[in-house]
N, C-alpha and C. Protein backbone atom coordinates (compact mmCIF):
# COMPACT_ATOMS: atom_id res chain seq x y z
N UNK A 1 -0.39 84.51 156.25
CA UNK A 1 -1.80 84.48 155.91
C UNK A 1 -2.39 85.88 156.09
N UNK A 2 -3.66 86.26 155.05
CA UNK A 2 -3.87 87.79 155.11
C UNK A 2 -4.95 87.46 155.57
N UNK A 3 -5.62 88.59 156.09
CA UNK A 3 -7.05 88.58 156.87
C UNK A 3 -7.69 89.35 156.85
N UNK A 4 -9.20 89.43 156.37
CA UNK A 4 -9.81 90.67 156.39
C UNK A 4 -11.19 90.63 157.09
N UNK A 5 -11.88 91.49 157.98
CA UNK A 5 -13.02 91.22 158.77
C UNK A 5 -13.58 92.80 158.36
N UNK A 6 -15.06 92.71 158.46
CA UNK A 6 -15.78 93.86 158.30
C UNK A 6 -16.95 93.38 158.80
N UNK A 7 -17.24 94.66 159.61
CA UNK A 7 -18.79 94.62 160.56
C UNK A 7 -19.89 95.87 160.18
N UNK A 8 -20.95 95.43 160.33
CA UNK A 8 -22.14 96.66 160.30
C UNK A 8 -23.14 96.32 160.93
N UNK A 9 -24.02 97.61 161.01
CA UNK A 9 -25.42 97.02 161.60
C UNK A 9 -26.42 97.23 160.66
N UNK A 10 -27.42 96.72 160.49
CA UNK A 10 -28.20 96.59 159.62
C UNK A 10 -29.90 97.00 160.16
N UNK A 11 -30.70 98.28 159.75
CA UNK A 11 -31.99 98.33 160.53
C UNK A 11 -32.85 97.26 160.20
N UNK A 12 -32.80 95.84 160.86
CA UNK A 12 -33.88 95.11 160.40
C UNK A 12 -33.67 94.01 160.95
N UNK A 13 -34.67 92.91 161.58
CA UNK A 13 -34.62 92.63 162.50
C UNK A 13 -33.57 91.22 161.41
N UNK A 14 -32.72 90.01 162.63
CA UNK A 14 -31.53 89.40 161.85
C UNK A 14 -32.20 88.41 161.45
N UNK A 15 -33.90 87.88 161.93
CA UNK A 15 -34.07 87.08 160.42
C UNK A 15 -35.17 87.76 159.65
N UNK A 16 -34.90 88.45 158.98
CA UNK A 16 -35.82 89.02 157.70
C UNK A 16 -34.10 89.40 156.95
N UNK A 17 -33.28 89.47 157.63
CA UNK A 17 -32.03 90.09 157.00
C UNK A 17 -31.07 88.59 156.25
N UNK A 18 -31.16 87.02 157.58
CA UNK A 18 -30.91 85.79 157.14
C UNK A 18 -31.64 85.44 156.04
N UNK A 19 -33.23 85.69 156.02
CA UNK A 19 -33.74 85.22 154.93
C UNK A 19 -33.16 85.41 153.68
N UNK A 20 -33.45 86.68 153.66
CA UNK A 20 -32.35 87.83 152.33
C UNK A 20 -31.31 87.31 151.79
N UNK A 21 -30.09 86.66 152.58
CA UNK A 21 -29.11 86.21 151.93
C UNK A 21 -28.72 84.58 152.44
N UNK A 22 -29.42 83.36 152.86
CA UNK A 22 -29.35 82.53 153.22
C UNK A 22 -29.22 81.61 152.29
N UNK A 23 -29.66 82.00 150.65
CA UNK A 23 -28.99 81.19 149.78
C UNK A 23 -27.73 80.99 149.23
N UNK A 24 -27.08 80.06 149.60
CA UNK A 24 -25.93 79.71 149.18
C UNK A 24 -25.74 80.41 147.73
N UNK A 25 -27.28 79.79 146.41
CA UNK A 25 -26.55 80.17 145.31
C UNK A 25 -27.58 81.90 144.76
N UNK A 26 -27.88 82.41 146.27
CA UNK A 26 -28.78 83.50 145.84
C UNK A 26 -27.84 85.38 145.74
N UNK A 27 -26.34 84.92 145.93
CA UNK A 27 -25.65 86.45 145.74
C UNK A 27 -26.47 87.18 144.37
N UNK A 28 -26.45 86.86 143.24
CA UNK A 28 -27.19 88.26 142.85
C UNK A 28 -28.27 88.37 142.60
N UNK A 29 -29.02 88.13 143.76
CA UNK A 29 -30.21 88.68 144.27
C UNK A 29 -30.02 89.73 145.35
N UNK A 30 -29.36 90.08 145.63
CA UNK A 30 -29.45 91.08 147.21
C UNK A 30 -27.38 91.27 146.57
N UNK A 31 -26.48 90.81 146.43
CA UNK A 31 -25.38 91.56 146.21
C UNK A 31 -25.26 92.37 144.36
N UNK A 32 -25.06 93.53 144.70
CA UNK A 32 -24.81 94.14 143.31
C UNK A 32 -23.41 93.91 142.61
N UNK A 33 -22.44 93.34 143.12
CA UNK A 33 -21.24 92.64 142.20
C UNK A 33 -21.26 91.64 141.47
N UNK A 34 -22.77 90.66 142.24
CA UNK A 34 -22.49 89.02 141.31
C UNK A 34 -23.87 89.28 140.53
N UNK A 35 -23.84 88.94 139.60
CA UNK A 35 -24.43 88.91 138.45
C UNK A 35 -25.59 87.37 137.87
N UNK A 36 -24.95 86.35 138.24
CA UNK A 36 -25.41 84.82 138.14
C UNK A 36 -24.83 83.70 138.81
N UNK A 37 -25.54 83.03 139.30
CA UNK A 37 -24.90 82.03 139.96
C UNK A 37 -26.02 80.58 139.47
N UNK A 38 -24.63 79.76 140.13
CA UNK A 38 -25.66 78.56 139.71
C UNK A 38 -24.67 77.14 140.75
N UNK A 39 -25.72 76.01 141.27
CA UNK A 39 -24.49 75.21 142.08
C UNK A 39 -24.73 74.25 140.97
N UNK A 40 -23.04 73.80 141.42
CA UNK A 40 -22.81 72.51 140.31
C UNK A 40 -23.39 71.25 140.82
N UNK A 41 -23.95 70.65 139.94
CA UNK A 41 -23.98 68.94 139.98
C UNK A 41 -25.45 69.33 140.55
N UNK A 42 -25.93 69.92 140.29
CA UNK A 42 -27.24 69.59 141.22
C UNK A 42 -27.81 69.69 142.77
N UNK A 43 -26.18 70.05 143.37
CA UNK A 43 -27.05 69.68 144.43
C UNK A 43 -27.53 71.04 145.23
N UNK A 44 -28.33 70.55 146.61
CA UNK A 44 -29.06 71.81 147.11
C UNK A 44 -27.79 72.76 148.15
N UNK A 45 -28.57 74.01 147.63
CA UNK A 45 -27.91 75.29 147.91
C UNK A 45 -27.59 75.27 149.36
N UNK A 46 -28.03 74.59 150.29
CA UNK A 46 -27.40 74.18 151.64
C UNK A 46 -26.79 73.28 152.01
N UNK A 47 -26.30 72.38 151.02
CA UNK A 47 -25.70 71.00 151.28
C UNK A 47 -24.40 71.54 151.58
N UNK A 48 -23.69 71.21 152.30
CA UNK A 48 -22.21 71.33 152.84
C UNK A 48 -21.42 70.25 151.77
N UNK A 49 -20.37 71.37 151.31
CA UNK A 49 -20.01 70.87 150.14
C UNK A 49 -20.55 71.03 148.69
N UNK A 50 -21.32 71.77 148.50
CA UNK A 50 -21.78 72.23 147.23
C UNK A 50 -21.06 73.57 146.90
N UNK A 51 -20.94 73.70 145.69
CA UNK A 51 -20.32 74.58 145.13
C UNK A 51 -20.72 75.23 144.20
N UNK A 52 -20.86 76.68 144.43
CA UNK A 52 -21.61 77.43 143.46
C UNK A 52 -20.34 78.30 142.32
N UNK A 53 -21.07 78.08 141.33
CA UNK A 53 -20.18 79.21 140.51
C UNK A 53 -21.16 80.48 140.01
N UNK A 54 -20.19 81.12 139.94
CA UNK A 54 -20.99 82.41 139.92
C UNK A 54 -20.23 83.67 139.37
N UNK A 55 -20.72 84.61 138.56
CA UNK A 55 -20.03 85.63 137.50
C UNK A 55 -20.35 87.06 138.70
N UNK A 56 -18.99 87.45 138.18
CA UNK A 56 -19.17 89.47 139.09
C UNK A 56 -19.18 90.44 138.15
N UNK A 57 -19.85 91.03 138.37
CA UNK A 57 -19.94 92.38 137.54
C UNK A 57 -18.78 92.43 136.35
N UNK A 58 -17.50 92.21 136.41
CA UNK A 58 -16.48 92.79 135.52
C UNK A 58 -16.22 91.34 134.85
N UNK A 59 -17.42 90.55 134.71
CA UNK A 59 -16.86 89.05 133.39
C UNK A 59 -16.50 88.24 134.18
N UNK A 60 -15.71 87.89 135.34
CA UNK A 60 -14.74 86.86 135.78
C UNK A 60 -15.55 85.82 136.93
N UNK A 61 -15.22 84.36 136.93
CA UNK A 61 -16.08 83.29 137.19
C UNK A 61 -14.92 83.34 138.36
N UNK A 62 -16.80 82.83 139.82
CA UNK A 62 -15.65 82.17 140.67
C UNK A 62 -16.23 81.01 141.50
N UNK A 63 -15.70 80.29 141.56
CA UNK A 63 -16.33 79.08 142.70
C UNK A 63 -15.79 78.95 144.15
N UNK A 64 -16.97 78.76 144.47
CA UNK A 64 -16.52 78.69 146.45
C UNK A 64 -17.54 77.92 146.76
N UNK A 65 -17.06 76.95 147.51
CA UNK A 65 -17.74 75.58 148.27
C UNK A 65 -18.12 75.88 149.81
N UNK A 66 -19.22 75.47 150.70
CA UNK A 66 -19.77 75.81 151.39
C UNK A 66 -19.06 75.00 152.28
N UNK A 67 -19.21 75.42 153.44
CA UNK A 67 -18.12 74.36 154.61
C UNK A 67 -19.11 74.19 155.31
N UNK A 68 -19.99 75.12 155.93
CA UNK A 68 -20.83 75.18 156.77
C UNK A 68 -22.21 75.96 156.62
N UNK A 69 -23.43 75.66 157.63
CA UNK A 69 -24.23 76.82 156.90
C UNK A 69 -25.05 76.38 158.18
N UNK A 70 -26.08 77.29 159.24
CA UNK A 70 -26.35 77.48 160.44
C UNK A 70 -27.29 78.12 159.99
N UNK A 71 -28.78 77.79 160.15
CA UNK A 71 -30.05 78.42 160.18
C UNK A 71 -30.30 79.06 161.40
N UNK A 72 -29.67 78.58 162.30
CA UNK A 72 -30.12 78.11 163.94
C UNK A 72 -29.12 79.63 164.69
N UNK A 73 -28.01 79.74 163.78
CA UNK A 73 -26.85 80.16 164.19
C UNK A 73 -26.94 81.80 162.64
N UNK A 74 -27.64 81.89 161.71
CA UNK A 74 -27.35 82.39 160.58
C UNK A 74 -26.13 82.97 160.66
N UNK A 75 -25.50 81.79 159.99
CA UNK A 75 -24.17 81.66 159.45
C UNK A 75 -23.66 81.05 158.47
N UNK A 76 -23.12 81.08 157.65
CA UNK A 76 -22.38 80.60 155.85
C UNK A 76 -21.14 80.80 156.32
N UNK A 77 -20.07 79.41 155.96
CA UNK A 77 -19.07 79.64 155.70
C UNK A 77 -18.67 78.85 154.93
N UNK A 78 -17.58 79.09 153.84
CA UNK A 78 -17.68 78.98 152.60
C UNK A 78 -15.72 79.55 151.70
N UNK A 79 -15.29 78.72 151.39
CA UNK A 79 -13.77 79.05 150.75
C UNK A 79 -13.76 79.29 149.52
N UNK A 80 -13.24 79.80 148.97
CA UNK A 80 -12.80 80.24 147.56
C UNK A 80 -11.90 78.92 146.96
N UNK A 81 -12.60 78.00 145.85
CA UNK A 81 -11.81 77.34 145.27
C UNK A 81 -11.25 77.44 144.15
N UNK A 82 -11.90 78.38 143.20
CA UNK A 82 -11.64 79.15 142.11
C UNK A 82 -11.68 80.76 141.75
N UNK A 83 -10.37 81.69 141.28
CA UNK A 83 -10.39 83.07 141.43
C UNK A 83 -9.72 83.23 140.60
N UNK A 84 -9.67 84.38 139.59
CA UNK A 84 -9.00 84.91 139.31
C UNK A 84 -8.19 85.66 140.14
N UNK A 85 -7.72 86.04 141.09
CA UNK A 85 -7.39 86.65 142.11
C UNK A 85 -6.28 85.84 142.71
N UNK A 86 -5.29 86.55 143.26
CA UNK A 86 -3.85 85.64 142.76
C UNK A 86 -3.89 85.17 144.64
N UNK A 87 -4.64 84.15 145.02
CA UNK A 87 -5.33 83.81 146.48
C UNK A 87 -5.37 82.05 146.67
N UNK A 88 -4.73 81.63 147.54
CA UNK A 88 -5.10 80.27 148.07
C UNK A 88 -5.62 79.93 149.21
N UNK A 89 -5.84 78.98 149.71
CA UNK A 89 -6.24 78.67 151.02
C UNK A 89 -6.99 79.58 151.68
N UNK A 90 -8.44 79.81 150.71
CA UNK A 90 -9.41 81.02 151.63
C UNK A 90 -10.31 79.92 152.22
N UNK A 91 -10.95 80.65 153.46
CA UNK A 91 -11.98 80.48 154.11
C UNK A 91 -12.56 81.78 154.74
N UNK A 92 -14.01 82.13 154.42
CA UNK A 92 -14.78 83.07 154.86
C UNK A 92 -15.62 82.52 155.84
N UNK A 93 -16.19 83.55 156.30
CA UNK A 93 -17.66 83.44 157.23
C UNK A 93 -18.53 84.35 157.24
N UNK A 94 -19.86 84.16 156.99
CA UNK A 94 -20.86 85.49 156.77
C UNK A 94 -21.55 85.30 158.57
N UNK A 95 -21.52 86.23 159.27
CA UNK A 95 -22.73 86.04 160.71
C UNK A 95 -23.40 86.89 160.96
N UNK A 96 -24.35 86.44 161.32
CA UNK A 96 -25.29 87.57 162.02
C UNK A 96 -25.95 86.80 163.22
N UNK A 97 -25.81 88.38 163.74
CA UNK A 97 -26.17 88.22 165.17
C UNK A 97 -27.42 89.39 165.52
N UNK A 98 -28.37 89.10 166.36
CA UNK A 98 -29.40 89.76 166.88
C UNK A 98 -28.71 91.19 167.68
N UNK A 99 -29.24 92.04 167.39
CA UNK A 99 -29.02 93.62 167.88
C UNK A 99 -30.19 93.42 168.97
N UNK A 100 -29.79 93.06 170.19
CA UNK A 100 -31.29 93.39 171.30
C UNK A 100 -31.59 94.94 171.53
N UNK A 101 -31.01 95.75 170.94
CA UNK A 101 -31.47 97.44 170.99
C UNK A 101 -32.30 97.98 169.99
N UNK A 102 -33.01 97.43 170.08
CA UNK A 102 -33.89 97.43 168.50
C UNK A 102 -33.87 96.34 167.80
N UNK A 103 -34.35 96.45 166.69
CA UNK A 103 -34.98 95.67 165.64
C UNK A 103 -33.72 95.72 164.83
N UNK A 104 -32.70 95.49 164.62
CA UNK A 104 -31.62 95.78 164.16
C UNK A 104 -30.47 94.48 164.33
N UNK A 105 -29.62 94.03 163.23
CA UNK A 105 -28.65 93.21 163.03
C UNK A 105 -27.42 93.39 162.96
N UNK A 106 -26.73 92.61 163.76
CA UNK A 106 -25.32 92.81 163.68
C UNK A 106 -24.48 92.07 162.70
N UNK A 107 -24.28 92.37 161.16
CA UNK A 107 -23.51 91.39 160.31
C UNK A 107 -21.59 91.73 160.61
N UNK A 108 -21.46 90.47 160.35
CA UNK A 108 -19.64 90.56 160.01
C UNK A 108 -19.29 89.35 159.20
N UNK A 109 -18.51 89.64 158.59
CA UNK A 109 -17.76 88.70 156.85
C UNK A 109 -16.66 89.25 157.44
N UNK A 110 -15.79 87.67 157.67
CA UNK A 110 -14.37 88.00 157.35
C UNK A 110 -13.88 87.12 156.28
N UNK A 111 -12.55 86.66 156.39
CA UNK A 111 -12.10 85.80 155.50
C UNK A 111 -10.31 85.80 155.70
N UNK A 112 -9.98 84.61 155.64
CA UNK A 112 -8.29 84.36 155.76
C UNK A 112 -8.00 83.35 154.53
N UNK A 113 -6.76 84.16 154.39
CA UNK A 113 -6.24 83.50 152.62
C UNK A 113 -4.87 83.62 153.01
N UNK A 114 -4.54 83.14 151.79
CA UNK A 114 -2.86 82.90 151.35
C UNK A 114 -2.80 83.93 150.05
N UNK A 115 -1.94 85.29 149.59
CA UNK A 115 -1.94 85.62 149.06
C UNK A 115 -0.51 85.87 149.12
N UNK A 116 0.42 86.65 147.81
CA UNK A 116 1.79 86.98 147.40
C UNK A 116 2.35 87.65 148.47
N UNK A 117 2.96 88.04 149.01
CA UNK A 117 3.34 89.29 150.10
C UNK A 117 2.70 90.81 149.19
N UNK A 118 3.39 90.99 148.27
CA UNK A 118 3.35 92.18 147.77
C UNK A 118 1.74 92.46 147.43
N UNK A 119 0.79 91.43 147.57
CA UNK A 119 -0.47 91.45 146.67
C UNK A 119 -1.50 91.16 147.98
N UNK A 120 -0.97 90.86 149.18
CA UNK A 120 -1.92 90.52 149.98
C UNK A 120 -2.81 91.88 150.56
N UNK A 121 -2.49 92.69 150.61
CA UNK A 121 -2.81 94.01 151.64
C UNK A 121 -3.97 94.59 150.63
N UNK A 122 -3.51 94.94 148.93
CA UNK A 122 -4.08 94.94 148.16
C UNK A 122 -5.97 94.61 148.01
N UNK A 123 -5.11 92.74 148.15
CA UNK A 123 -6.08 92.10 147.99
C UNK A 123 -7.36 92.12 149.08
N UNK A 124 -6.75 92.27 150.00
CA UNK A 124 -7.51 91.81 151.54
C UNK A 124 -8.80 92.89 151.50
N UNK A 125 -8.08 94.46 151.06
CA UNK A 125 -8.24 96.16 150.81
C UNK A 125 -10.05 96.06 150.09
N UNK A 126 -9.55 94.95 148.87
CA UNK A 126 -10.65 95.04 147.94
C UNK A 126 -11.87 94.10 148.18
N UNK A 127 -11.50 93.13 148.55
CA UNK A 127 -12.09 92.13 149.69
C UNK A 127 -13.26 92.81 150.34
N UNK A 128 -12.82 93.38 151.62
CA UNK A 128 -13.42 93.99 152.37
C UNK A 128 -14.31 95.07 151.72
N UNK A 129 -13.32 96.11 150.76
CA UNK A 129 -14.14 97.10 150.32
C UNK A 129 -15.60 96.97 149.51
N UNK A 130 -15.42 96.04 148.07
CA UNK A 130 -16.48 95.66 147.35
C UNK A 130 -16.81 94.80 147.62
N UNK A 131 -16.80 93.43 147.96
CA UNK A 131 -17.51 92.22 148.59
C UNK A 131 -18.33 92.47 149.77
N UNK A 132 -17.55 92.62 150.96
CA UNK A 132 -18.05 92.57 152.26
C UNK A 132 -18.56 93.49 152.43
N UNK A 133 -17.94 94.75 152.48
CA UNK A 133 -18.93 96.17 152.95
C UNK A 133 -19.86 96.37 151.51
N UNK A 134 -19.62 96.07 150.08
CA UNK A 134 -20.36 96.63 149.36
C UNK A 134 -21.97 95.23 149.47
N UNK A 135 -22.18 94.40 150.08
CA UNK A 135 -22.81 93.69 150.03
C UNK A 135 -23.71 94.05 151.47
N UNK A 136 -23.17 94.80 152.42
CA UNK A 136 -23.92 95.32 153.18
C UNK A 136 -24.37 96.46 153.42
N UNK A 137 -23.56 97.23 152.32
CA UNK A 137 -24.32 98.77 151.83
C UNK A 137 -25.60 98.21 151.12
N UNK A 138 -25.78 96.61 150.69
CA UNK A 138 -26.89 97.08 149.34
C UNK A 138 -27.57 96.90 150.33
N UNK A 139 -27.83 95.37 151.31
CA UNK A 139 -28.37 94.79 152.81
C UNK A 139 -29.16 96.51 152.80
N UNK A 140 -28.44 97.36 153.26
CA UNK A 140 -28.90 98.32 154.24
C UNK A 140 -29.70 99.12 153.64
N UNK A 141 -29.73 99.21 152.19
CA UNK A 141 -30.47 100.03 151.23
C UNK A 141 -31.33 99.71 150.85
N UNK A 142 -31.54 98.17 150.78
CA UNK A 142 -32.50 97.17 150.90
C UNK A 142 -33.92 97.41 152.05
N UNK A 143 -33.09 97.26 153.12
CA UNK A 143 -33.99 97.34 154.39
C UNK A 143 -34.18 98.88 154.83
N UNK A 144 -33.75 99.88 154.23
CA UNK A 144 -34.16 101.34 154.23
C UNK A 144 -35.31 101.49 153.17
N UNK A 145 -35.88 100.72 152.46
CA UNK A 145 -36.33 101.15 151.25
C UNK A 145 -35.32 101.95 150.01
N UNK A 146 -33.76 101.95 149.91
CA UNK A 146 -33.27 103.26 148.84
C UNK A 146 -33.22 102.02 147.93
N UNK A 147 -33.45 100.93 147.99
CA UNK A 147 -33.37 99.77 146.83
C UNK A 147 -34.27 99.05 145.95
């Protein structure tokens, strides 16, 4: 199993930062890779077990079902059930946690999958790079005003 975790801090206090991304089907609103989303069947964007599909920047559709979701806790976690991306058995987690040194948030996204041997390191690489950290570069550009 491959694994990828990425952390940052974010200047802004962790709920004005939960608000920001607490919708299940709200990635491209605040991430610059996803483009549209939408959950199937109707149901609401916090229901455990709803599944959003949703387009990334380069054309390709993906669905991931919500496992969990913590107002109390701001936390999403959420698996990949559909990818182009040669990946099984994912499960992620988005958290944030309160920075008591300021007004400031502590986010971390990881995620554990099943990927090829030869394709996992790859995969995990790009994961982290454009998903996770590029979703908290925008977070941070956001709450700097550069957005």
């Amino acid at each position: 199993m491959a694994s990828v975790t990425v952390s940052s801090v974010i200047d802004a206090p962790v709920e004005k930062v939960w608000a920001r991304i607490r919708d299940f089907n709200g990635l491209p609103s605040w991430h610059p890779r996803m483009v549209e989303s939408h959950i199937e069947d109707g149901k609401a964007a916090e229901a455990i077990g709803c599944v959003r599909n949703f387009k990334v920047a380069s054309g390709a559709t993906i669905r991931e079902k919500l496992l969990d979701f913590s107002d109390a806790d701001f936390r999403v976690s959420y698996s990949i059930i559909e990818t182009p991306q040669p990946i099984s058995n994912h499960t992620a987690t988005l958290q944030l946690r309160r920075v008591t040194d300021g007004e400031r948030t502590y986010a971390e996204w990881s995620a554990d999958f099943d990927a090829p041997a030869d394709q996992a390191d790859a995969v995990a690489s790009g994961m982290g790079a454009n998903v996770f950290q590029g979703g908290f570069n925008a977070l941070k550009d956001h709450f700097s005003g550069k957005a």
